[in-house]
PDB file of N, CA and C in Angstrom:
ATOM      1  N   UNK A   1      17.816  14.819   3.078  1.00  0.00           N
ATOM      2  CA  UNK A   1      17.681  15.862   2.081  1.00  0.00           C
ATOM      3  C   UNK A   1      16.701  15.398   0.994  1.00  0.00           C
ATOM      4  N   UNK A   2      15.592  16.205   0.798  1.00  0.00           N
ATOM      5  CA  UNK A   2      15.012  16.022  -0.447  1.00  0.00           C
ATOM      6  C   UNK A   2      15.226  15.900  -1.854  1.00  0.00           C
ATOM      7  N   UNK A   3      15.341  15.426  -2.990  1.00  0.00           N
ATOM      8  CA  UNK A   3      15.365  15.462  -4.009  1.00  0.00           C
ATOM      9  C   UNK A   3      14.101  15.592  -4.870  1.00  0.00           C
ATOM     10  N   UNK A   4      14.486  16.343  -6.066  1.00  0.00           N
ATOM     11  CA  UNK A   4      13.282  16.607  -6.654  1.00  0.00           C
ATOM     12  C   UNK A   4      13.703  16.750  -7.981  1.00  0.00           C
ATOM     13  N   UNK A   5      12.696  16.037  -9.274  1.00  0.00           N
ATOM     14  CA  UNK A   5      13.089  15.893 -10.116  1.00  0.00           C
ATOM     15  C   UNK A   5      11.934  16.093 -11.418  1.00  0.00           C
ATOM     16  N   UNK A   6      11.847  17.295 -11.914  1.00  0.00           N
ATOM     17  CA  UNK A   6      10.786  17.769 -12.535  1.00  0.00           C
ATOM     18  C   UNK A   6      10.847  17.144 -13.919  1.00  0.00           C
ATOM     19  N   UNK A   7       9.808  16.107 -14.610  1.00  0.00           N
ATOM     20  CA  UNK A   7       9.420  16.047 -15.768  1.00  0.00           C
ATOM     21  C   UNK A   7       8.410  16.468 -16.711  1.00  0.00           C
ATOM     22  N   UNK A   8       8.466  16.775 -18.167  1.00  0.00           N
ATOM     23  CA  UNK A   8       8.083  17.339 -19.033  1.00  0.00           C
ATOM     24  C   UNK A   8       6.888  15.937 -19.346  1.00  0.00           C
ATOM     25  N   UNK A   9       5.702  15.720 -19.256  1.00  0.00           N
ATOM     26  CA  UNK A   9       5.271  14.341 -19.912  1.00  0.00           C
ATOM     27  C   UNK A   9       3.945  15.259 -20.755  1.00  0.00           C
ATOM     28  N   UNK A  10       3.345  13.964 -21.386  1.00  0.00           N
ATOM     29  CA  UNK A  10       2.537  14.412 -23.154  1.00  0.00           C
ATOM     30  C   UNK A  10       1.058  14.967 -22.031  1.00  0.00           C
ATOM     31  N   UNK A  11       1.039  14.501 -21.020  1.00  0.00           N
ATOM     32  CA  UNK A  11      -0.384  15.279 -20.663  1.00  0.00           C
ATOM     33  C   UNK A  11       0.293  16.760 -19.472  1.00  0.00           C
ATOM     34  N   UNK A  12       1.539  16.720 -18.999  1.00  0.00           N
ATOM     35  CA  UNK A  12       1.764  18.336 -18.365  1.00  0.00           C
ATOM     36  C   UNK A  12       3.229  17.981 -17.789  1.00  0.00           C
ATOM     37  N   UNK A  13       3.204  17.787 -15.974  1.00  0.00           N
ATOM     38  CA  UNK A  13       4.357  17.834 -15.710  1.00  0.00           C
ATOM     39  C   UNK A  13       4.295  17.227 -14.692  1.00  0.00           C
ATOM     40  N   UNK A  14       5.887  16.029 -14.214  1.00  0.00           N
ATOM     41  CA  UNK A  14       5.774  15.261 -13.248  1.00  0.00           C
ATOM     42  C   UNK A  14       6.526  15.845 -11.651  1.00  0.00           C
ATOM     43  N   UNK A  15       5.958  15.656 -10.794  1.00  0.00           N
ATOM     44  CA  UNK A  15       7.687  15.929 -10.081  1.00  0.00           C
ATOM     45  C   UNK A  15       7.980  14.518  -9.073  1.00  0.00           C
ATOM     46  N   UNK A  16       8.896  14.237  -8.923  1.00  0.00           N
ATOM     47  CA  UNK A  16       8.941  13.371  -8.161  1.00  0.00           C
ATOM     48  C   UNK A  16       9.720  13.518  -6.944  1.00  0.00           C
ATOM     49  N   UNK A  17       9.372  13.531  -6.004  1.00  0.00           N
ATOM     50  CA  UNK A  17      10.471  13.626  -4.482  1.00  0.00           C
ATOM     51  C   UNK A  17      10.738  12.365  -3.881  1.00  0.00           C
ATOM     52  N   UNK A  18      12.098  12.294  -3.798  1.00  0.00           N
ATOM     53  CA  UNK A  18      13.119  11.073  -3.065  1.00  0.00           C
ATOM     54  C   UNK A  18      13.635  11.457  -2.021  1.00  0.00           C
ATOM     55  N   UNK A  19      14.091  10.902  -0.946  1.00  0.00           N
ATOM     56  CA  UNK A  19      14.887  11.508   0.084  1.00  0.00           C
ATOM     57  C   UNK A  19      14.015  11.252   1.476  1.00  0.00           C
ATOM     58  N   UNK A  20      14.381  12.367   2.056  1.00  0.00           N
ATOM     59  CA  UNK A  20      13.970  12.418   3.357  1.00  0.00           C
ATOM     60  C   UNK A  20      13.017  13.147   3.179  1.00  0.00           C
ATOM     61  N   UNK A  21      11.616  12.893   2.769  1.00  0.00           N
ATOM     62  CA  UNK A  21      10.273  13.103   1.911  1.00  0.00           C
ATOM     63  C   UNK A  21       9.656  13.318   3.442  1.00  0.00           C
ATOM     64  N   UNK A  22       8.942  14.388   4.038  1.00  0.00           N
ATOM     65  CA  UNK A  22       7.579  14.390   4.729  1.00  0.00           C
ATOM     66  C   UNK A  22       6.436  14.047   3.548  1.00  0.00           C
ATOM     67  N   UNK A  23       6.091  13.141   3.635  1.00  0.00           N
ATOM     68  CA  UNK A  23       4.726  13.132   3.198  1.00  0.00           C
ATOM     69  C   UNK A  23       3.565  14.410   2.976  1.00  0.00           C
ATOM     70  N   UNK A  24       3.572  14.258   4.788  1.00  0.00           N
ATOM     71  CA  UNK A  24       2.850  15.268   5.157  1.00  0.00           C
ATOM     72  C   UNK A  24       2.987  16.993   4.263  1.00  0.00           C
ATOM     73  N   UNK A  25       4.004  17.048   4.293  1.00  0.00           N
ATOM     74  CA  UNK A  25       4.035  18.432   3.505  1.00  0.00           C
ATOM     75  C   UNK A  25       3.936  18.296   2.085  1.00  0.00           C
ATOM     76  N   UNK A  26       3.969  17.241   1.418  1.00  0.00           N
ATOM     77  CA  UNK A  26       3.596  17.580   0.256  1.00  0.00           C
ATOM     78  C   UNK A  26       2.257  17.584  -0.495  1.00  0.00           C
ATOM     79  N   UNK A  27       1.607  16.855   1.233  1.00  0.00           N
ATOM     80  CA  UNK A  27      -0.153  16.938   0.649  1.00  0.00           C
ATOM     81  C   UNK A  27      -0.708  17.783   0.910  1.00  0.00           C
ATOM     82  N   UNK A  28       0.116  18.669   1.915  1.00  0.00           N
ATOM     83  CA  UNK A  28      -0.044  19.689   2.186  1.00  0.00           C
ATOM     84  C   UNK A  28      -0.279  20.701   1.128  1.00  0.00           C
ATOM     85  N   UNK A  29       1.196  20.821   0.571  1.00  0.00           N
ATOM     86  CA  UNK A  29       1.450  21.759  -0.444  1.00  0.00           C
ATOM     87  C   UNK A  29       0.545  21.688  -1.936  1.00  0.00           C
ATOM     88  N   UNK A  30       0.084  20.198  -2.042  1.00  0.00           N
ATOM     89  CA  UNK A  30      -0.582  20.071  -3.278  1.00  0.00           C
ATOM     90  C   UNK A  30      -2.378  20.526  -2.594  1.00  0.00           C
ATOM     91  N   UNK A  31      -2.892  20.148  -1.468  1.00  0.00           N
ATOM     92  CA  UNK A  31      -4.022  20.800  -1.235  1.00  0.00           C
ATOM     93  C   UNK A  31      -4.356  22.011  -0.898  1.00  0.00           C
ATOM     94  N   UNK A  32      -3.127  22.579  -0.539  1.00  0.00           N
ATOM     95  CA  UNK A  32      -3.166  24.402  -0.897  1.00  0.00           C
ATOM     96  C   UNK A  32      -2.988  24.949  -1.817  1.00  0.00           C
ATOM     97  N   UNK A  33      -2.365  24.202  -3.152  1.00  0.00           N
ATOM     98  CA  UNK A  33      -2.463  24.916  -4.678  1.00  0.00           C
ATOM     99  C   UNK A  33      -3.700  24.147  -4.935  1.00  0.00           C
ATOM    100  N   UNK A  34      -4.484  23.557  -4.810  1.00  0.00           N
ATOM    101  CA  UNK A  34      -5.948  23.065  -5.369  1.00  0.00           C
ATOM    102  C   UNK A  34      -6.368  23.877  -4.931  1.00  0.00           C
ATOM    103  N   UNK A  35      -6.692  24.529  -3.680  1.00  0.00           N
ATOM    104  CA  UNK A  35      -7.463  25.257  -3.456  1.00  0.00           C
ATOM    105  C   UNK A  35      -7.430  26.673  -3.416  1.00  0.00           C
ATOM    106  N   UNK A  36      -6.412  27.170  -4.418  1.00  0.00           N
ATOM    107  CA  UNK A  36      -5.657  28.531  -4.665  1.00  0.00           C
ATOM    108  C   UNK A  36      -5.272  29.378  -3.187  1.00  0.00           C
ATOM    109  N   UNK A  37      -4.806  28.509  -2.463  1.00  0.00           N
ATOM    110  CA  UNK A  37      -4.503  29.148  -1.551  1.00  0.00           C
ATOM    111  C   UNK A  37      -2.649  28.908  -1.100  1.00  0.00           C
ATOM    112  N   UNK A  38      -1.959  29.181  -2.276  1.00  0.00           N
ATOM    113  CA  UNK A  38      -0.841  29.112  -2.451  1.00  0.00           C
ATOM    114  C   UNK A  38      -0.156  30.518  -3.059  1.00  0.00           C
ATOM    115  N   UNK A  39       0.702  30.619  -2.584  1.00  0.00           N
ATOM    116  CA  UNK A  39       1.538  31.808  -3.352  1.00  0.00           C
ATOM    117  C   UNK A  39       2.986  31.304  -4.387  1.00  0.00           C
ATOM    118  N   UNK A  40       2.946  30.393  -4.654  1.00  0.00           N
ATOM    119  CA  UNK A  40       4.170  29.220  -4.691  1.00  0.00           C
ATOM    120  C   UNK A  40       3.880  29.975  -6.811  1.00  0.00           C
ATOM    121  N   UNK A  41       2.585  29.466  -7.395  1.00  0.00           N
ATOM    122  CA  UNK A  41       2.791  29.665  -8.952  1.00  0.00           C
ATOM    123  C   UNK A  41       1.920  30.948  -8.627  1.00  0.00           C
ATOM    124  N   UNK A  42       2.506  31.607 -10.464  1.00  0.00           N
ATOM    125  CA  UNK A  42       2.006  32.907 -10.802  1.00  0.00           C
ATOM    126  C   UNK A  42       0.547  32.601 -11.028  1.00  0.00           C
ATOM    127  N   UNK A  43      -0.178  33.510 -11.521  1.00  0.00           N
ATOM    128  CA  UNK A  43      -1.840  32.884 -11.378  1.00  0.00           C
ATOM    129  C   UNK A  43      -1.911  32.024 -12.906  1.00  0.00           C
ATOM    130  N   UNK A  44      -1.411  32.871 -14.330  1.00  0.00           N
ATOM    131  CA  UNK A  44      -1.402  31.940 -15.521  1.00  0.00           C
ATOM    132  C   UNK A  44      -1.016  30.053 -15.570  1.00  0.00           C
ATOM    133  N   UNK A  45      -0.092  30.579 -14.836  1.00  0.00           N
ATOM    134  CA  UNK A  45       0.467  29.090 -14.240  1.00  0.00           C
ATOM    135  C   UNK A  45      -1.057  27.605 -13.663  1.00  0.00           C
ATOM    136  N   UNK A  46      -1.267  28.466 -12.936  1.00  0.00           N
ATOM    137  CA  UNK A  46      -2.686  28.021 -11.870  1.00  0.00           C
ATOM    138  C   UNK A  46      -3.688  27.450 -12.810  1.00  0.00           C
ATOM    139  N   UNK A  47      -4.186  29.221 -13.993  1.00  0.00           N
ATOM    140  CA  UNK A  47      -5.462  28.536 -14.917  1.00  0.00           C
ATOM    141  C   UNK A  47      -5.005  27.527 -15.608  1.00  0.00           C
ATOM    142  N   UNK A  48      -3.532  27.543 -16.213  1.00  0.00           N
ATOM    143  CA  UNK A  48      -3.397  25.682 -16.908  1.00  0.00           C
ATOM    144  C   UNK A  48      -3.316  24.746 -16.237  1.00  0.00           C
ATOM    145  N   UNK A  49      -3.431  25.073 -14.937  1.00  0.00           N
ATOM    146  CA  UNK A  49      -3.755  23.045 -14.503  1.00  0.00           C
ATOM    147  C   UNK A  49      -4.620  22.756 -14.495  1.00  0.00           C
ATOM    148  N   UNK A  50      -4.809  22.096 -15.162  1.00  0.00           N
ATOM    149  CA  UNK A  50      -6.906  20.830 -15.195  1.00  0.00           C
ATOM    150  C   UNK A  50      -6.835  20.328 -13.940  1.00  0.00           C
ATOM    151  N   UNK A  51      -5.868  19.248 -13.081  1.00  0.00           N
ATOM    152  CA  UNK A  51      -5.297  18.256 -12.578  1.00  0.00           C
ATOM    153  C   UNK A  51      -4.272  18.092 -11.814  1.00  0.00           C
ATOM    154  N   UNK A  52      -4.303  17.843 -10.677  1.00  0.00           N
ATOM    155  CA  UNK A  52      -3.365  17.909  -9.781  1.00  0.00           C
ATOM    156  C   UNK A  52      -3.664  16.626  -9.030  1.00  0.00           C
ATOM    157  N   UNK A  53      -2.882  15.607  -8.328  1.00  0.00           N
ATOM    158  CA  UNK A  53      -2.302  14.929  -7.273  1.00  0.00           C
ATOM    159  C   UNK A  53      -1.378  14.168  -7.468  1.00  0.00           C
ATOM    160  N   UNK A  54      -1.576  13.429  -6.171  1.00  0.00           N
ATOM    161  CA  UNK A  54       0.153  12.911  -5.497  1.00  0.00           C
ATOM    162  C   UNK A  54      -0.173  11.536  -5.186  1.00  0.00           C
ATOM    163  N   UNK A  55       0.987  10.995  -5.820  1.00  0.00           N
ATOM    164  CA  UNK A  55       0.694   9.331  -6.143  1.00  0.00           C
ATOM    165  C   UNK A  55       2.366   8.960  -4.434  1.00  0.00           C
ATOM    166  N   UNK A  56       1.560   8.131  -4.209  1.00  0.00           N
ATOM    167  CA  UNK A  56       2.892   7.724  -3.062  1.00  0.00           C
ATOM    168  C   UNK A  56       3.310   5.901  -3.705  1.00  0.00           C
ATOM    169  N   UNK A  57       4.674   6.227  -4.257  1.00  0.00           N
ATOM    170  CA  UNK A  57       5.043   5.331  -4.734  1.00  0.00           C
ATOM    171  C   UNK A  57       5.716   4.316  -3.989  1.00  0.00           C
ATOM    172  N   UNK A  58       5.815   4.623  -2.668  1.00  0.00           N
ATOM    173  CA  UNK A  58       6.754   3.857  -1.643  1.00  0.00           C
ATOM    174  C   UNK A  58       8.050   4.009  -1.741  1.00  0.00           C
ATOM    175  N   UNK A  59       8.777   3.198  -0.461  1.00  0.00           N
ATOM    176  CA  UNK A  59      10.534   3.699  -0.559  1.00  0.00           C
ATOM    177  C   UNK A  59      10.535   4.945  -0.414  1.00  0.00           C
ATOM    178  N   UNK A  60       9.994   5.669   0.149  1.00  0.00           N
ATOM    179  CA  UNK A  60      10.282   7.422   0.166  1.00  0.00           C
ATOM    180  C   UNK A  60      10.242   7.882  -1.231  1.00  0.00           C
ATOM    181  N   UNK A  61       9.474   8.010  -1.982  1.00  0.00           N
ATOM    182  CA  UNK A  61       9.387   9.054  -3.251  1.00  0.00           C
ATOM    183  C   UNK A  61       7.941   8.885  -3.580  1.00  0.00           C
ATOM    184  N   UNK A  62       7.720   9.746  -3.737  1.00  0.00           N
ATOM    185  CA  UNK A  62       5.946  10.828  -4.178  1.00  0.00           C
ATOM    186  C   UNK A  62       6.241  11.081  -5.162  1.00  0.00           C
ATOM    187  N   UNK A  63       5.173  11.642  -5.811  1.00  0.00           N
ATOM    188  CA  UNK A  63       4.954  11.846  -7.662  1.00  0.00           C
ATOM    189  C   UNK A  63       3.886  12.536  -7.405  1.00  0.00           C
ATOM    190  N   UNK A  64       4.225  14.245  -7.612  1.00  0.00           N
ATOM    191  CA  UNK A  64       2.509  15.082  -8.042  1.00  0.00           C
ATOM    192  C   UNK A  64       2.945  15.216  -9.708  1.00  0.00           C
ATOM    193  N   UNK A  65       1.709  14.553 -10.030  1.00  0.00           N
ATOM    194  CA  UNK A  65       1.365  14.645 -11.706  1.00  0.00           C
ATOM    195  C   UNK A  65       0.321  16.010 -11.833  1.00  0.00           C
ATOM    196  N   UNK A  66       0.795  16.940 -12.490  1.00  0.00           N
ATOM    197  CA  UNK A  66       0.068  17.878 -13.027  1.00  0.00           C
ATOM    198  C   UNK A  66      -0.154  17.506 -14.366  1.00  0.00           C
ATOM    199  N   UNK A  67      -2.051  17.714 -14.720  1.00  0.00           N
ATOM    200  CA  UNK A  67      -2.307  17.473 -15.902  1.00  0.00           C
ATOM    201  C   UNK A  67      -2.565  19.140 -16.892  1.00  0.00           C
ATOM    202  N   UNK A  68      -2.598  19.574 -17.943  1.00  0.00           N
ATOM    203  CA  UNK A  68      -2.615  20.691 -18.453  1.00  0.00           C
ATOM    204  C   UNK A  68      -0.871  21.081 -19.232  1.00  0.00           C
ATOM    205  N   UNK A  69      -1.655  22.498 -19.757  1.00  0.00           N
ATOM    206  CA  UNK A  69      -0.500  23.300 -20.766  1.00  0.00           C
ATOM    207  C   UNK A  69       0.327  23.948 -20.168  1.00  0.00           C
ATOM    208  N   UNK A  70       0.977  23.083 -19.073  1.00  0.00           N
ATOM    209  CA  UNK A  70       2.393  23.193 -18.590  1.00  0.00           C
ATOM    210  C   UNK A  70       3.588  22.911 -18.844  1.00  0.00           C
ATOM    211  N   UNK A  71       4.430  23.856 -18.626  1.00  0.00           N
ATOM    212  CA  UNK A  71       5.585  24.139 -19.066  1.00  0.00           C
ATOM    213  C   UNK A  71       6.755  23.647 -18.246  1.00  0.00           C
ATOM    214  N   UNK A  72       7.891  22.824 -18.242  1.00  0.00           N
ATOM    215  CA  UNK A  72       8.760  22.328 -16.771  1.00  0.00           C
ATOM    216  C   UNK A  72       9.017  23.405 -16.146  1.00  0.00           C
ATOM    217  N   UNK A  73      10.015  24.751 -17.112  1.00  0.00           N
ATOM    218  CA  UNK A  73      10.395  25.735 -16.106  1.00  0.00           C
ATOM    219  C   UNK A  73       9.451  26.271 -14.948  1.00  0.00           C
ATOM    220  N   UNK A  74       7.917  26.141 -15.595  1.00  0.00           N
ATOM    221  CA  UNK A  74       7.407  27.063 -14.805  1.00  0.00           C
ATOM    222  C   UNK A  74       6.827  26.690 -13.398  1.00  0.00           C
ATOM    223  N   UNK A  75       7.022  25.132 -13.331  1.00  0.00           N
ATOM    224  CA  UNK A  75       7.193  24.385 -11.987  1.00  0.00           C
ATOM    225  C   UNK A  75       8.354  24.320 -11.518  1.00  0.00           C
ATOM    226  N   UNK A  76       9.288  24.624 -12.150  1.00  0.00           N
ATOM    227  CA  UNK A  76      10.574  24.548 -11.454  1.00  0.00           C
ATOM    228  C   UNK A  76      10.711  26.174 -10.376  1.00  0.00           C
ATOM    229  N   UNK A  77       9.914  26.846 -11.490  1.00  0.00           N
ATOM    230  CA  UNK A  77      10.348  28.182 -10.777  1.00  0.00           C
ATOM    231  C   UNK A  77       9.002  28.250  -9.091  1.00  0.00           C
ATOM    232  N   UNK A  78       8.098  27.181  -9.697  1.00  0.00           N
ATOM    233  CA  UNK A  78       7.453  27.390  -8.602  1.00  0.00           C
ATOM    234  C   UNK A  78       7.807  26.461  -7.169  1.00  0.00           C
ATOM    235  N   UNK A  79       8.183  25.665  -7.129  1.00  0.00           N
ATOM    236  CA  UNK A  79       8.615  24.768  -5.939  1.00  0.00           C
ATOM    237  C   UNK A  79       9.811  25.173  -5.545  1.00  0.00           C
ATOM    238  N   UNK A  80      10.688  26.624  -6.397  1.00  0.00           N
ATOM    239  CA  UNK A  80      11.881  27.459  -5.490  1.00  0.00           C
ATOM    240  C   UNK A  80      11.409  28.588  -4.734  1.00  0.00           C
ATOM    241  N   UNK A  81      10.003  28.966  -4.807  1.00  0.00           N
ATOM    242  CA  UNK A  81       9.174  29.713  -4.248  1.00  0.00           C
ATOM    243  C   UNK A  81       8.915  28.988  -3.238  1.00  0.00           C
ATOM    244  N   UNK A  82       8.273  27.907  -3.036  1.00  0.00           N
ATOM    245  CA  UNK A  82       7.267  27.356  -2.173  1.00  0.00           C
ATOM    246  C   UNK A  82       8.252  26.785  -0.683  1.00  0.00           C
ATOM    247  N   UNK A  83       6.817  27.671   0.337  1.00  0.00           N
ATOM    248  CA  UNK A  83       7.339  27.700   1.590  1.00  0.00           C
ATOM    249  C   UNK A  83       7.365  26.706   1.636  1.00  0.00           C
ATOM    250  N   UNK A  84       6.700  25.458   1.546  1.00  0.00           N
ATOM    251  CA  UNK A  84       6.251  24.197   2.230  1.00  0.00           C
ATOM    252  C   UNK A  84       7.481  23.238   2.279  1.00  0.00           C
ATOM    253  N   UNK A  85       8.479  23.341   1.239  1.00  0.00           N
ATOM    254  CA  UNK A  85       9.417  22.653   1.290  1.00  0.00           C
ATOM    255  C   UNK A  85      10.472  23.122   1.587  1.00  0.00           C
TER     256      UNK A  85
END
């Protein structure tokens, strides 16, 4: 089972996934919101990210750092949308 754990930090928002992590889908999921080809955030959502990727920290847990005037809820509400996971 995945875990996921959304933080608020001074440049936007963290998430981090633990668990039984595909990799694969989350580079997935972060190179289909780079390339607006996601339905996962609303579009306002989209124009505040400067910055997007995914740090692989080992031990099973990933970290996509979004940089910009993001808000936690509004990643929270987007990764309960998103097919990929």
């Amino acid at each position: 089972m995945i875990q996921k754990t959304v933080n608020k930090t001074a440049q936007g928002v963290d998430i981090h996934f633990t668990g039984s992590v595909d990799k694969t889908k989350i580079f997935t999921m972060v190179e289909n919101c780079s390339h607006g080809k996601c339905d996962c955030m609303k579009e306002d959502t989209k124009r505040k990210i400067k910055e997007m990727h995914v740090e692989d920290l080992g031990d099973g847990e990933i970290k996509i750092v979004l940089t910009g005037d993001i808000e936690k809820q509004e990643i929270n509400e987007a990764i309960q949308r998103s097919k990929v996971l």
